[in-house]
Protein backbone atom coordinates (compact mmCIF):
# COMPACT_ATOMS: atom_id res chain seq x y z
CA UNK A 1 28.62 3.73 21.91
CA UNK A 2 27.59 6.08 24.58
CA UNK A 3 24.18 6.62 26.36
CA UNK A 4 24.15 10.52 25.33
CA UNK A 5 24.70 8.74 21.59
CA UNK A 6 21.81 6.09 21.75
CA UNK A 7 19.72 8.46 23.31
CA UNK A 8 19.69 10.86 20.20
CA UNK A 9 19.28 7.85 18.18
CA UNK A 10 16.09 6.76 20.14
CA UNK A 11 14.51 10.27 20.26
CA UNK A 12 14.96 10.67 16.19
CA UNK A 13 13.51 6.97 15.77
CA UNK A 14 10.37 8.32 18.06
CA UNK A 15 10.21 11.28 16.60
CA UNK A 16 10.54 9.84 12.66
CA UNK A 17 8.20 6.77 13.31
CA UNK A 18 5.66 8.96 15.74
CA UNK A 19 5.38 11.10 12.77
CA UNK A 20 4.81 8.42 10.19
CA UNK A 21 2.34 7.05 12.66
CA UNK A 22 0.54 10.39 12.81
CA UNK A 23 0.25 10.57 8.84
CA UNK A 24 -0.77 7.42 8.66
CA UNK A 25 -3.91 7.94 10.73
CA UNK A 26 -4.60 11.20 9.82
CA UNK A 27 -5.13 9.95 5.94
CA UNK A 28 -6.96 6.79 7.39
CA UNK A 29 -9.67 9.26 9.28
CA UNK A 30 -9.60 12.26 6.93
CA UNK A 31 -9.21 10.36 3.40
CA UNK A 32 -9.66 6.47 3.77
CA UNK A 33 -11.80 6.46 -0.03
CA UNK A 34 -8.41 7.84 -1.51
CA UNK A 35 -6.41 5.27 0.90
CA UNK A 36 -8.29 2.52 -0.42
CA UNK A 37 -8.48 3.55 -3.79
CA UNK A 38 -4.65 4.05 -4.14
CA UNK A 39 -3.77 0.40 -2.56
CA UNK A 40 -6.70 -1.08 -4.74
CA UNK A 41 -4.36 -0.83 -7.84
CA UNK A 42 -1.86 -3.71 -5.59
CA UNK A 43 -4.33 -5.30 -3.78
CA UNK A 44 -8.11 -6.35 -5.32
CA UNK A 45 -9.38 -6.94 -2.14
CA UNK A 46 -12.82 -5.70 -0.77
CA UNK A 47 -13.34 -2.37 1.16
CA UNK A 48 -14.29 -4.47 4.40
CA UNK A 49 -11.62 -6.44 4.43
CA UNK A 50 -9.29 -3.57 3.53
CA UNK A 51 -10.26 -1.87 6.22
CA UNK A 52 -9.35 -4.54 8.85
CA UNK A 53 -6.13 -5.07 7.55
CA UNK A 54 -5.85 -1.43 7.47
CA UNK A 55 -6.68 -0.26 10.96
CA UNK A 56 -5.13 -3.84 12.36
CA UNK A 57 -1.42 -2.78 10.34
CA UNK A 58 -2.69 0.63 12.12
CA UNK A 59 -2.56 -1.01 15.84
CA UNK A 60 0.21 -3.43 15.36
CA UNK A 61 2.73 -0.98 14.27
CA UNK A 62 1.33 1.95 17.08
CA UNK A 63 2.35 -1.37 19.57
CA UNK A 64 5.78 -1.89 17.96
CA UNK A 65 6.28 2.10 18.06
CA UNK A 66 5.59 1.65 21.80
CA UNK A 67 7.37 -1.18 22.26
CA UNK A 68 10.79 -0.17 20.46
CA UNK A 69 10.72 3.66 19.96
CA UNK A 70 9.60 4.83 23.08
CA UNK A 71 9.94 2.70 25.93
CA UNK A 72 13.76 2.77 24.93
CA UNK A 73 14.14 6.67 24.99
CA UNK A 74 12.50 6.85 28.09
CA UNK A 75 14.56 4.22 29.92
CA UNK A 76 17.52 6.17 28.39
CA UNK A 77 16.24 9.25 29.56
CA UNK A 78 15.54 8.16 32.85
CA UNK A 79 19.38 6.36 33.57
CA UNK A 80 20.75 9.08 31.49
C-alpha cells in the first residue's frame, strides 16, 4: 500500500465521519426534543441525563475524529 493510496483512504474517512459529525450536531442543536424522543423508545432514561450522555458521545467521538481521521490525512498530506 502506497501513500497516494492511504491518503485517499484518510481524506474519505474525514470527509464520511466529518459529515456524520456535522449531522449529528446539527439535529442535537436544531431538534434535540425529536433526538430524545426517538432514543427514549431504547433507552428510559431522563432528559438530563440524556443530554450528558448525549453531548459527552458528542465530544468523545469529535476527539476520536481528530485523533484518527484527521491528524492522519494531514501527516499524509504533509510527507506526501
Amino acid at each position: 500500500m502506497d501513500i497516494q493510496t492511504l491518503t485517499t483512504f484518510f481524506m474519505w474517512c474525514t470527509i464520511i465521519n466529518g459529515g456524520l459529525l456535522v449531522l449529528w450536531t446539527i439535529m442535537c442543536i436544531v431538534a434535540p426534543d425529536l433526538v430524545y424522543r426517538t432514543q427514549r423508545i431504547w433507552f428510559p432514561i431522563p432528559r438530563k441525563t440524556f443530554d450528558v450522555a448525549i453531548y459527552s458521545f458528542l465530544g468523545l467521538f469529535k476527539i476520536f475524529f481528530l485523533f484518527f481521521n484527521v491528524a492522519p490525512y494531514v501527516a499524509l498530506l504533509i510527507i506526501g
